[in-house]
Protein backbone atom coordinates (compact mmCIF):
# COMPACT_ATOMS: atom_id res chain seq x y z
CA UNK A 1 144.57 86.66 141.61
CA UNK A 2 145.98 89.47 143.74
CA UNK A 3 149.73 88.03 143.70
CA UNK A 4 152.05 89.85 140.89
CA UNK A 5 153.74 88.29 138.74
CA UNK A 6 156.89 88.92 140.28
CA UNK A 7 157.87 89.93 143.85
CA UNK A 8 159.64 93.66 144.19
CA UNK A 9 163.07 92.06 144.48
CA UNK A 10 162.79 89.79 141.63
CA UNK A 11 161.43 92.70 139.38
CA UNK A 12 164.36 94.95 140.65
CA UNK A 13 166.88 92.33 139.58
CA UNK A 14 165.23 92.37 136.51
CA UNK A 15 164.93 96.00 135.38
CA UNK A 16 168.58 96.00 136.22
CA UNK A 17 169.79 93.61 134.17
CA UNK A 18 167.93 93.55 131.40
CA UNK A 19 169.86 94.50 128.18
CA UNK A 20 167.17 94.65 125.90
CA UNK A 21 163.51 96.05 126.32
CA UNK A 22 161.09 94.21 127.93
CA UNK A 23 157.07 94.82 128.80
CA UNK A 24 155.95 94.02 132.11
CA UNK A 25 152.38 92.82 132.49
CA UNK A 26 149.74 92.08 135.34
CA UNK A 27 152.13 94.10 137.59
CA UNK A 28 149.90 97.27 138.05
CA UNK A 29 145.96 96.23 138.62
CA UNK A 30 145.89 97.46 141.89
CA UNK A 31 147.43 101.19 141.37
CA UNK A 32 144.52 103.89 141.44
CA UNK A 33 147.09 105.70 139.05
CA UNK A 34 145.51 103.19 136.33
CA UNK A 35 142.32 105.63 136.92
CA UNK A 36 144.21 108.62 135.54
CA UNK A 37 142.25 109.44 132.29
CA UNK A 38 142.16 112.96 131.08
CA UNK A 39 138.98 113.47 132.13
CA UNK A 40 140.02 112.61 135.75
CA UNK A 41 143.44 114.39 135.16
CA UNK A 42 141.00 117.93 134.51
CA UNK A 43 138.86 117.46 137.19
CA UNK A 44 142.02 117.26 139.91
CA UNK A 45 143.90 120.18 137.99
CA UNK A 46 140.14 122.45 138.09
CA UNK A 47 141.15 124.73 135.67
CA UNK A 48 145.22 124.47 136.21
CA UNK A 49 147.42 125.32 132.74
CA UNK A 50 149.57 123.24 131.42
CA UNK A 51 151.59 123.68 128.30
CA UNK A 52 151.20 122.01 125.19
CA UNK A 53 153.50 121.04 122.46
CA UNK A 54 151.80 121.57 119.11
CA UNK A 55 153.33 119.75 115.82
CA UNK A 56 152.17 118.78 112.30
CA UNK A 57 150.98 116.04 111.54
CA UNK A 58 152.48 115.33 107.87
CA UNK A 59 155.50 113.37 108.24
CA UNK A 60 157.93 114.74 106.49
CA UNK A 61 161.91 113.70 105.79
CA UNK A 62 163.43 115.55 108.90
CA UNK A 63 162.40 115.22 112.70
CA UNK A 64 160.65 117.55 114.02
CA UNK A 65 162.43 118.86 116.97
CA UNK A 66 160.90 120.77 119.77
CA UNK A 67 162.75 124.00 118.32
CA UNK A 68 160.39 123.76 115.20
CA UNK A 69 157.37 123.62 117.30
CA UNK A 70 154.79 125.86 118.28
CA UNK A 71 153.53 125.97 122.28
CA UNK A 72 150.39 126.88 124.24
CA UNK A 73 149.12 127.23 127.57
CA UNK A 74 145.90 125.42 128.06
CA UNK A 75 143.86 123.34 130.34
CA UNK A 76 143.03 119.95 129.62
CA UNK A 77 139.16 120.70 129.31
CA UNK A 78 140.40 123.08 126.64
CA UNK A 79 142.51 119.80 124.89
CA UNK A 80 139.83 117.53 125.41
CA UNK A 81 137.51 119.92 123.89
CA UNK A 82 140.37 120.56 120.58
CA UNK A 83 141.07 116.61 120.69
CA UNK A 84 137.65 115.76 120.57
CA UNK A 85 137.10 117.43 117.23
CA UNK A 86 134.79 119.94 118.17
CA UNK A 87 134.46 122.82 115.94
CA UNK A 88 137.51 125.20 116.71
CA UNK A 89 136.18 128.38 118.88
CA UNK A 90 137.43 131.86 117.60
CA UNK A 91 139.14 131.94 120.51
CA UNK A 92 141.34 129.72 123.08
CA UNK A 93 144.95 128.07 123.19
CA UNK A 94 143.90 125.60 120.14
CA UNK A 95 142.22 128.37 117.99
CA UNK A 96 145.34 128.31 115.42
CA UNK A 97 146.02 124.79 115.42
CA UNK A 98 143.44 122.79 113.26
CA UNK A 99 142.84 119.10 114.80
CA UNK A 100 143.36 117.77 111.83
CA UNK A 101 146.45 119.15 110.96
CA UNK A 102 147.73 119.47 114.29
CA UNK A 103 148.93 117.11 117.03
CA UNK A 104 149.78 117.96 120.61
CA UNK A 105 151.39 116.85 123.37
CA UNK A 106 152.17 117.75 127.44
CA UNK A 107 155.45 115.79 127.50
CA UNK A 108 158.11 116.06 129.99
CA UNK A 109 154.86 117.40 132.92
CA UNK A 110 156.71 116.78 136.63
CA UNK A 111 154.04 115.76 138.94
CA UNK A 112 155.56 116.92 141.60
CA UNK A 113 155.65 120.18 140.13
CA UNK A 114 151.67 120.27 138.36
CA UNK A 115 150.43 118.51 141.90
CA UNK A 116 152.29 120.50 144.30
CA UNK A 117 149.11 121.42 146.44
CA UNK A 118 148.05 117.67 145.91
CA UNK A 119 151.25 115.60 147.48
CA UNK A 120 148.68 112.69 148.55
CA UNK A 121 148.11 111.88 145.12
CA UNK A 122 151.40 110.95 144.49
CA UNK A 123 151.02 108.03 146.13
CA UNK A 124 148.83 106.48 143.10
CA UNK A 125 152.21 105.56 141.34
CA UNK A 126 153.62 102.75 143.35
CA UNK A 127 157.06 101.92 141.97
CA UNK A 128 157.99 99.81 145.01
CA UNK A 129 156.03 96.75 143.13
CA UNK A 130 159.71 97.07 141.19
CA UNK A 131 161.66 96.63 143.61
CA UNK A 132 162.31 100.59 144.47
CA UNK A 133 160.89 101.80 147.70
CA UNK A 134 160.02 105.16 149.06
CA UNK A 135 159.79 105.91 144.61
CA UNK A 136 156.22 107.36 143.88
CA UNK A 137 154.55 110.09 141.76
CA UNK A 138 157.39 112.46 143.10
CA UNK A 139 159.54 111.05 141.11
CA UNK A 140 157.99 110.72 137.98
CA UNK A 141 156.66 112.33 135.06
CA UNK A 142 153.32 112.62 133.42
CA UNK A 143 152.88 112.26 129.53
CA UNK A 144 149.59 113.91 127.68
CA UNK A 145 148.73 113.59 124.09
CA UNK A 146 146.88 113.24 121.05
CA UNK A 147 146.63 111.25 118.21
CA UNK A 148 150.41 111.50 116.15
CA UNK A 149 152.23 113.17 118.99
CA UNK A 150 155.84 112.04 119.32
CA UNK A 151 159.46 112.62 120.63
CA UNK A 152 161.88 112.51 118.22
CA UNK A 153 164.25 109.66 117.97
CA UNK A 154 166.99 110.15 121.06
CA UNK A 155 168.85 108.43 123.68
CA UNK A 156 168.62 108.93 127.30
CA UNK A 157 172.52 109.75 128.95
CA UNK A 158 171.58 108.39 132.68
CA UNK A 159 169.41 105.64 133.89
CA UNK A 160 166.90 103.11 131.94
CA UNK A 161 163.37 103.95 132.11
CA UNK A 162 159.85 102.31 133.25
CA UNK A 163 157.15 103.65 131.79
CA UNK A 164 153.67 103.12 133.03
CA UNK A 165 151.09 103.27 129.85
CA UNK A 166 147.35 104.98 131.66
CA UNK A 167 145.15 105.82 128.45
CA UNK A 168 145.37 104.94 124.68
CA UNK A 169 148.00 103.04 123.13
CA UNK A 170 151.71 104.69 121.95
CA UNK A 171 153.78 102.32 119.78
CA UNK A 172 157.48 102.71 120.49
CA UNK A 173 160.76 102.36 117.50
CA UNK A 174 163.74 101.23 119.88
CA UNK A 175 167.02 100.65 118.68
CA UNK A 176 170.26 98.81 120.28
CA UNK A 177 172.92 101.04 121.82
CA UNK A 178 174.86 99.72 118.79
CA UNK A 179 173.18 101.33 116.42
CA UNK A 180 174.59 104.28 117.45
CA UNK A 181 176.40 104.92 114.20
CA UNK A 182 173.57 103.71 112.19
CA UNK A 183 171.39 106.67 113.88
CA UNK A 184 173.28 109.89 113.10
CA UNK A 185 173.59 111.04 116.62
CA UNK A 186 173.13 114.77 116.82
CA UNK A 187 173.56 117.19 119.77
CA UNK A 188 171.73 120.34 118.09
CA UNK A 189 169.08 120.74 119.21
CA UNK A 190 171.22 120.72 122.60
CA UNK A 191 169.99 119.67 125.78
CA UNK A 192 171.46 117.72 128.66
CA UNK A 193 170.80 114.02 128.48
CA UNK A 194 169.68 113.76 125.41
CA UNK A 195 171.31 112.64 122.17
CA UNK A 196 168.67 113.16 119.09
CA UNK A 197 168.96 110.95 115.79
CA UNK A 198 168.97 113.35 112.52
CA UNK A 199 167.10 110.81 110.79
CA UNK A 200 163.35 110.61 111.02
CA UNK A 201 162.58 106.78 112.14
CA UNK A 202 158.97 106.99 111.16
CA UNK A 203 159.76 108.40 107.34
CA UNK A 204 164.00 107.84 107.14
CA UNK A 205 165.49 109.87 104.37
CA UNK A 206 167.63 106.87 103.37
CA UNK A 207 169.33 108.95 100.09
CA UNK A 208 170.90 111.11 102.50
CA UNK A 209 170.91 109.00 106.07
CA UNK A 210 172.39 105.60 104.10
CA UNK A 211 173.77 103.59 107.20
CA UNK A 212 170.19 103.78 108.83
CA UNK A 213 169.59 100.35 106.70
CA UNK A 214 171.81 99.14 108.53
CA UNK A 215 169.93 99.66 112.19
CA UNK A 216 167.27 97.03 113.63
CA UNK A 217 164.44 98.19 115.08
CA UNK A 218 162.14 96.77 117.86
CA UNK A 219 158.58 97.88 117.61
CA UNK A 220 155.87 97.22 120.28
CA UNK A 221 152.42 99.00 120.90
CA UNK A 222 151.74 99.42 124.73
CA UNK A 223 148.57 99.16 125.96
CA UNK A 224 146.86 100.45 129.69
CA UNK A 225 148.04 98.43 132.42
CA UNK A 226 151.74 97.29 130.72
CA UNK A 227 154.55 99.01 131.88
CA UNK A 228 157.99 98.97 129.31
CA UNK A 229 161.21 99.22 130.38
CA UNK A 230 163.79 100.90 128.14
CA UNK A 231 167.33 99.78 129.19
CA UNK A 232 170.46 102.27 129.08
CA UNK A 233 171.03 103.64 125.98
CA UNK A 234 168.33 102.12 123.86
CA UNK A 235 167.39 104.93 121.06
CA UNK A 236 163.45 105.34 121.02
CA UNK A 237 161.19 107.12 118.79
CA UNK A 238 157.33 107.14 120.22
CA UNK A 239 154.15 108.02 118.85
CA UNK A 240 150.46 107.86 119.67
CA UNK A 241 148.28 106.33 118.14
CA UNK A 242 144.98 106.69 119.71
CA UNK A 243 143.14 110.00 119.78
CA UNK A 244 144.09 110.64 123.58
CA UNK A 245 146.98 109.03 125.29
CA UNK A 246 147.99 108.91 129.04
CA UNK A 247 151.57 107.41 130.16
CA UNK A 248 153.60 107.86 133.81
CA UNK A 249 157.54 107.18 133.92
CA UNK A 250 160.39 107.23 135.82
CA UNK A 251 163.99 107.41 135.39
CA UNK A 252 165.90 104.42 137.68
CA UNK A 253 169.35 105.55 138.32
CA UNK A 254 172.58 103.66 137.11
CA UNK A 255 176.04 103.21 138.27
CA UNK A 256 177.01 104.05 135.29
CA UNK A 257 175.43 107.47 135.58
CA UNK A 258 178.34 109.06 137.36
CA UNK A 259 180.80 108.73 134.27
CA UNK A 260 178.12 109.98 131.90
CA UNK A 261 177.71 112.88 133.77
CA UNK A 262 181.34 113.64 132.73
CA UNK A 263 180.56 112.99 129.58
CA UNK A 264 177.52 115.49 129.13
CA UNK A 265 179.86 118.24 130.87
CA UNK A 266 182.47 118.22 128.14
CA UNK A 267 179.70 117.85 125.55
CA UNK A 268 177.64 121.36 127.37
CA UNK A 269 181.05 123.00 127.48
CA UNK A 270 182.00 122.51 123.98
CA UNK A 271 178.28 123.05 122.28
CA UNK A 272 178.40 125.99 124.29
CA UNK A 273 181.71 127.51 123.83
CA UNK A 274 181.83 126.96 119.90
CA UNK A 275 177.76 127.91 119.40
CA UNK A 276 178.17 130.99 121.34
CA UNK A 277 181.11 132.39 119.56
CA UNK A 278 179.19 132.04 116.16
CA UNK A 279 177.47 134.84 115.01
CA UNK A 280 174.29 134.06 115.48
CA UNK A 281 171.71 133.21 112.33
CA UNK A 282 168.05 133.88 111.70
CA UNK A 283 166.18 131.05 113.05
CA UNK A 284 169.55 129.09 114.53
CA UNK A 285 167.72 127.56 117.62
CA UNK A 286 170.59 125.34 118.99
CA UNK A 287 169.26 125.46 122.13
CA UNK A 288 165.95 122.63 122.89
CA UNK A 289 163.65 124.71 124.92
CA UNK A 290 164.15 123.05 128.12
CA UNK A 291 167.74 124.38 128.63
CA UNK A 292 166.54 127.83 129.42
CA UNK A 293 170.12 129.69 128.80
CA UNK A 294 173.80 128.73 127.71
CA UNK A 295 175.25 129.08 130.71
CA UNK A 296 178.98 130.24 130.48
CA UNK A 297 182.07 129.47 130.52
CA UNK A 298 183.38 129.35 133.73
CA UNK A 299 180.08 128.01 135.27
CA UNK A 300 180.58 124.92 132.79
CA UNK A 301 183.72 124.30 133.43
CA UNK A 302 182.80 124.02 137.49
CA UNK A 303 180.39 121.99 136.41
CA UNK A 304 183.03 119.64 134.74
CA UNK A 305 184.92 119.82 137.92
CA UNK A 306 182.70 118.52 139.70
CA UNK A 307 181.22 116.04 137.72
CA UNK A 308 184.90 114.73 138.02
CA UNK A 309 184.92 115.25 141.56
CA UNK A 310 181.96 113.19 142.13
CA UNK A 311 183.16 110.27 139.96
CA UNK A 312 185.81 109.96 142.11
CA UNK A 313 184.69 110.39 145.47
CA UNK A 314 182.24 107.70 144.50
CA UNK A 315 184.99 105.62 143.15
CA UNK A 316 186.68 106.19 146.23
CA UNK A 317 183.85 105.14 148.56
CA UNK A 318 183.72 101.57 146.91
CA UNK A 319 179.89 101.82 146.80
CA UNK A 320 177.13 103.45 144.54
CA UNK A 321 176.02 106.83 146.79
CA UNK A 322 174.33 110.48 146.33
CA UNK A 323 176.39 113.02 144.89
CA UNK A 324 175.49 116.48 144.17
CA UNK A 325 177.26 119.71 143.46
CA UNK A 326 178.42 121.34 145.97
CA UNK A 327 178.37 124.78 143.95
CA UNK A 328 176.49 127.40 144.09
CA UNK A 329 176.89 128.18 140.48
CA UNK A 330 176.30 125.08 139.85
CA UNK A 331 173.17 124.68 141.69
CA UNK A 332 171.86 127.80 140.47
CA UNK A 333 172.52 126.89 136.76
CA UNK A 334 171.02 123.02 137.47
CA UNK A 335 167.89 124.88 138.50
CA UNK A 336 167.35 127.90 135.82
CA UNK A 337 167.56 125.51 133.04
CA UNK A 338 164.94 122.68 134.76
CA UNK A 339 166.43 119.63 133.43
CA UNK A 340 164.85 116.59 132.71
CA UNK A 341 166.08 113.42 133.45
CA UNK A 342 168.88 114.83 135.61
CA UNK A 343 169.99 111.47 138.19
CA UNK A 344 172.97 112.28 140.38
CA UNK A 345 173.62 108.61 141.59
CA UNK A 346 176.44 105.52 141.59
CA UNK A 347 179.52 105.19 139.89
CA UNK A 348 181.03 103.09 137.15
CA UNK A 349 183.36 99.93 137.99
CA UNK A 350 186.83 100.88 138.14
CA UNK A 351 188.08 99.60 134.71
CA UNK A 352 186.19 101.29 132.74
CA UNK A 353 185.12 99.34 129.83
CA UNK A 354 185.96 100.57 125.92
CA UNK A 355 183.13 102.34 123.96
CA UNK A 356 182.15 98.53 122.20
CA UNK A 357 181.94 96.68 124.91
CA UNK A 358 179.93 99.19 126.38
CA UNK A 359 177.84 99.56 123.59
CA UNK A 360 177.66 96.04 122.40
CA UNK A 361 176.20 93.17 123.43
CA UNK A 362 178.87 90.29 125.15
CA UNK A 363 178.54 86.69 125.52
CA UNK A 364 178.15 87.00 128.87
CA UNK A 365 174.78 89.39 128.75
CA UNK A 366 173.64 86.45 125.75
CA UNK A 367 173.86 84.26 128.44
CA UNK A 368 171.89 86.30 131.41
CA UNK A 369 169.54 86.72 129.04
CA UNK A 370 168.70 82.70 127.54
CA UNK A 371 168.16 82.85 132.26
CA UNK A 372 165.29 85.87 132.14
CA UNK A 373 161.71 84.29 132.74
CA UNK A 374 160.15 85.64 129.53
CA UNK A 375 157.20 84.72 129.22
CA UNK A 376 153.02 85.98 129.70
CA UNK A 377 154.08 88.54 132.45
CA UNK A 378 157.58 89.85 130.45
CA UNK A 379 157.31 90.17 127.55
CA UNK A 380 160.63 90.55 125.38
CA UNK A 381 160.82 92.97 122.88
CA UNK A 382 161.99 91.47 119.43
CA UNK A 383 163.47 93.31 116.36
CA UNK A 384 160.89 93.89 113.54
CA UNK A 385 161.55 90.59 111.67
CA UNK A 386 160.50 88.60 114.67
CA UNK A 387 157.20 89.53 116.15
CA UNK A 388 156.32 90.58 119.60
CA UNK A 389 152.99 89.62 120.77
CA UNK A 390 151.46 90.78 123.73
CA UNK A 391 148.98 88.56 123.51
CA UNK A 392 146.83 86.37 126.16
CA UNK A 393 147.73 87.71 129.82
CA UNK A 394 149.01 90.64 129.04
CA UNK A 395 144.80 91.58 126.67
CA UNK A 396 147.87 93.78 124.47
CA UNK A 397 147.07 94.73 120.80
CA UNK A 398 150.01 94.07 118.77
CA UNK A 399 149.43 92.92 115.27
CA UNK A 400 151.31 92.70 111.79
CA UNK A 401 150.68 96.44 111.54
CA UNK A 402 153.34 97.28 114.31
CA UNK A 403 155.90 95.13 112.65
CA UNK A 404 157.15 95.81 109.76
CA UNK A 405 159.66 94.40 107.51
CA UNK A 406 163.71 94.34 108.29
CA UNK A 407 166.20 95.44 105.87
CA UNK A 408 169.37 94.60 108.62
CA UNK A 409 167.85 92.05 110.31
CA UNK A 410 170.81 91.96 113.15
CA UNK A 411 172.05 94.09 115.75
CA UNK A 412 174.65 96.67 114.45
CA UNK A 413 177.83 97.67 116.58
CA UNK A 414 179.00 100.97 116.52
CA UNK A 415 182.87 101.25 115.10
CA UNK A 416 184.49 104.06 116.55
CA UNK A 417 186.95 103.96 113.09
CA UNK A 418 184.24 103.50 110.32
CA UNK A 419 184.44 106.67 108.46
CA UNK A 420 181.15 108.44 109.11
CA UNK A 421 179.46 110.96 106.36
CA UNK A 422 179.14 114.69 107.64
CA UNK A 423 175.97 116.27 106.51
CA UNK A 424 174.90 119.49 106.04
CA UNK A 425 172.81 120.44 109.17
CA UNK A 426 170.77 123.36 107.12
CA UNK A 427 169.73 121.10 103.36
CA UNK A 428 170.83 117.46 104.67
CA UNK A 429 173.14 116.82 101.55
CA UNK A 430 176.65 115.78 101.96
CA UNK A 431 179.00 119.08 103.10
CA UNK A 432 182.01 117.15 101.20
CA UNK A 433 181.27 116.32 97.91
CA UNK A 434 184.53 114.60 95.33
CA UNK A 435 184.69 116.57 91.81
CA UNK A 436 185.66 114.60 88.73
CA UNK A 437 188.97 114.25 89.38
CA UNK A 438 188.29 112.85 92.63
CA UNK A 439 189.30 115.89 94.52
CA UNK A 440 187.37 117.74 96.87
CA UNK A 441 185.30 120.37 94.94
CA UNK A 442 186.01 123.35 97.00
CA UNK A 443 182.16 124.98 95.99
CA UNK A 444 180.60 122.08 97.91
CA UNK A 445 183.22 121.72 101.14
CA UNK A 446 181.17 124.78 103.28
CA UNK A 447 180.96 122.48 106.65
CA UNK A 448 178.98 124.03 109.26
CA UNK A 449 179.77 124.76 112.91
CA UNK A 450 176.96 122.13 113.07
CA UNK A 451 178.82 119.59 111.26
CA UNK A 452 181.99 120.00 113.11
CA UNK A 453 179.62 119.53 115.98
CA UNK A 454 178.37 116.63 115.16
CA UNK A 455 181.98 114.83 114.86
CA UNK A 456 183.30 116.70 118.11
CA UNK A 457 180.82 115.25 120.20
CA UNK A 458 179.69 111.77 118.81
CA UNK A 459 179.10 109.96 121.77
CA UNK A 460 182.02 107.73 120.56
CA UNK A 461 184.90 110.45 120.40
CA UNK A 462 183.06 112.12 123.72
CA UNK A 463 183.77 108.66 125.96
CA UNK A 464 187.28 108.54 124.74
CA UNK A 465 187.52 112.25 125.93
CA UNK A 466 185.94 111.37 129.32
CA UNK A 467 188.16 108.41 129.63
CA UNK A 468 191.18 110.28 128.64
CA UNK A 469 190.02 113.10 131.36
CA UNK A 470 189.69 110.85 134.10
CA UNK A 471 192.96 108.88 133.57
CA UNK A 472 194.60 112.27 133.97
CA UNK A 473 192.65 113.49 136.88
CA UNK A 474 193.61 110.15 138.65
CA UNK A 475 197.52 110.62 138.01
């Protein structure tokens, strides 16, 4: 009864190749992190603040983005307390925020960082079991909310993702890597590593978002004990759904990481050059909360530099390695704006592949993946036509409420020529309207630095740019 599923090798090869998301099951039992309740959580922090992420909980048409949040610094006796629908005190962090009304969320908590003075506790999280040794609590983060709290739709830019599911249940949206152009990719809010979806998954504004139709989502609820993985690029929207929640993940670095990080230095340098030389607007909060500052000009630039650098010298060494800027500007910046997510690791294969293949899925991954041992320990996440149970070994609610119906019902592939609709970032109705005569109507063509935004740095035109960059660094 005490032998997993899966030995740590086997479940390394596994979270590496996997293209699509899968739930690992009976892999966990014997981590004490699996005791890490909020009630336990408040009795190691005695008293500690955290902050708090506070949102509404009407769902309307557009995301709602961490900019259009409100934040509070509170203890978790003080959440419990608020989450527990106690009568709200005329005073306290949650004394605004009606429970009701209100949903909140520690996201993004480092425990490194919120259990400094506790380092032996780190060793509760045991990522060795998949296949990565020496990874622990250090290097992961710690998730806190209540019922309704989400992230808004988004794709990571480095790694894939295990996440570790403690208390309650969260129910997850995923969506291919080619549906890319199906999710309206968005860089404003800005922050590194992140690309955010304009449309709301959970309520999709399909008058004005169209293509989303066209985009196949995989829903699964994950219960305590499971652990999901989210594979490179997979677009996820997540949401509670019990009144408290608990998860742990970790980012696993990625060969691939290296040329990425190119890519999200041209896209900082450009959101930062073009949003910092327009006059700034009442309430124009381009900039997600975690980047602290737009740093400059020069300092992104270096940053560029050596995000090339890197690429090469780890192209040059033949082998995935460490590489990290050198810079002091660049080490100072990395640190004032805290980011999340941030892998410096490996390197992509020499020929780089083109933006479908990359995106897409080949014959070849069809293949690997008829060989994957699916089954009562991995579980394979299924579009929403198909269901995924996670059922029997796995003691996993999942029932006809998590799926619902599928309007595409196949995976989409992103085509880097299909003519995309710009939108108006500020009243999400088309910026180019035709008049009668079926010429522009020059009243309803006032594009946004937003807009331009949004076609400057699609991911699609951004890995041409990278690719285009590097093939002229190397001559």
């Amino acid at each position: 009864e005490d032998v997993k599923p899966f030995t740590p090798e086997k479940a390394k090869e596994l979270v590496m190749s996997l293209q699509q998301p899968a739930v690992f099951c009976n892999m966990v039992g014997d981590w004490p992190a699996l005791h890490w309740n909020t009630k336990y959580l408040s009795a190691v922090l005695d008293g500690k603040t955290i902050q708090f992420r506070l949102g509404l909980k009407t769902v309307d048409l557009v995301p709602q983005f961490e900019t259009k949040c409100s934040y509070v610094e509170a203890t978790l006796e003080e959440f419990l307390a608020w989450s527990c629908g106690q009568p709200p005190c005329l005073s306290g962090p949650f004394s605004c925020y009606e429970y009701s009304k209100y949903w909140a969320y520690a996201d993004y908590k480092y425990i490194a960082r919120i259990f400094e003075d506790k380092p032996e506790i780190f060793q509760d999280i045991r990522w060795s079991d998949f296949g990565f040794p020496g990874r622990s609590g250090k290097e992961s983060t710690l998730w806190i909310g209540s019922e309704g709290a989400n992230t808004p739709c988004h794709l990571d830019s480095y790694g894939c993702n295990l996440v570790l599911q403690v208390q309650g249940r969260k129910r997850w949206h995923l969506f291919p890597p080619g549906d890319t152009g199906f999710l309206y990719p968005t860089r404003i809010p800005y922050e590194e590593s992140s690309i955010f979806s304009k449309v709301n998954v959970a309520n999709p504004d399909l008058k004005h978002f169209p293509e989303f139709r066209n985009a196949t989502a995989h829903v699964v609820t994950l219960s305590p004990g499971q652990v999901l993985l989210v594979p490179r690029h997979w677009w996820h929207y997540v949401e509670s759904i019990d009144p408290i929640t608990v998860s742990i993940n970790s980012w696993i670095e990625l060969d691939a990481d290296h040329k990425a990080r190119v890519e999200e230095a041209i896209t900082r340098m450009l959101v930062c050059a073009v949003k910092s030389a327009e006059n700034p607007s009442d309430g124009d909060l381009w900039l997600n909360p975690t980047e602290v500052e737009a740093t400059s000009h020069e300092i992104n630039l270096q940053y560029l530099n050596e995000a090339v650098s890197a690429y090469f010298r780890c192209q040059k060494a033949g082998v995935p390695g460490q590489a990290r800027p050198s810079s002091a500007a660049v080490e100072q910046r990395t640190s004032a704006s805290r980011k999340r997510k941030k892998r410096e690791v490996g390197c992509e294969p020499e020929d780089c592949r083109s933006l479908t293949q990359e995106l897409g899925f080949s014959t070849f991954q069809a293949e690997k993946l008829q060989k994957i041992p699916f089954g009562p320990h991995l579980i394979q996440v299924l579009p929403q036509a198909q269901e995924t149970s996670l059922m029997g070994a796995a003691a996993a609610e999942s029932d006809g409420s998590d799926l619902c119906e599928n309007e595409g019902g196949h995976f989409g592939k992103l085509h880097c020529t299909r003519k995309q609709l710009v939108m108006s970032n500020d009243y999400g109705t088309p910026a180019h309207q035709m008049g009668t005569d079926g010429s522009p109507n020059a009243s309803q063509t006032a594009l946004s630095t937003n807009d331009l935004l949004d076609c400057l740095v699609n991911p699609c035109v951004i890995s041409l740019v990278a690719r285009l960059l590097l093939e002229r660094t190397r001559v």
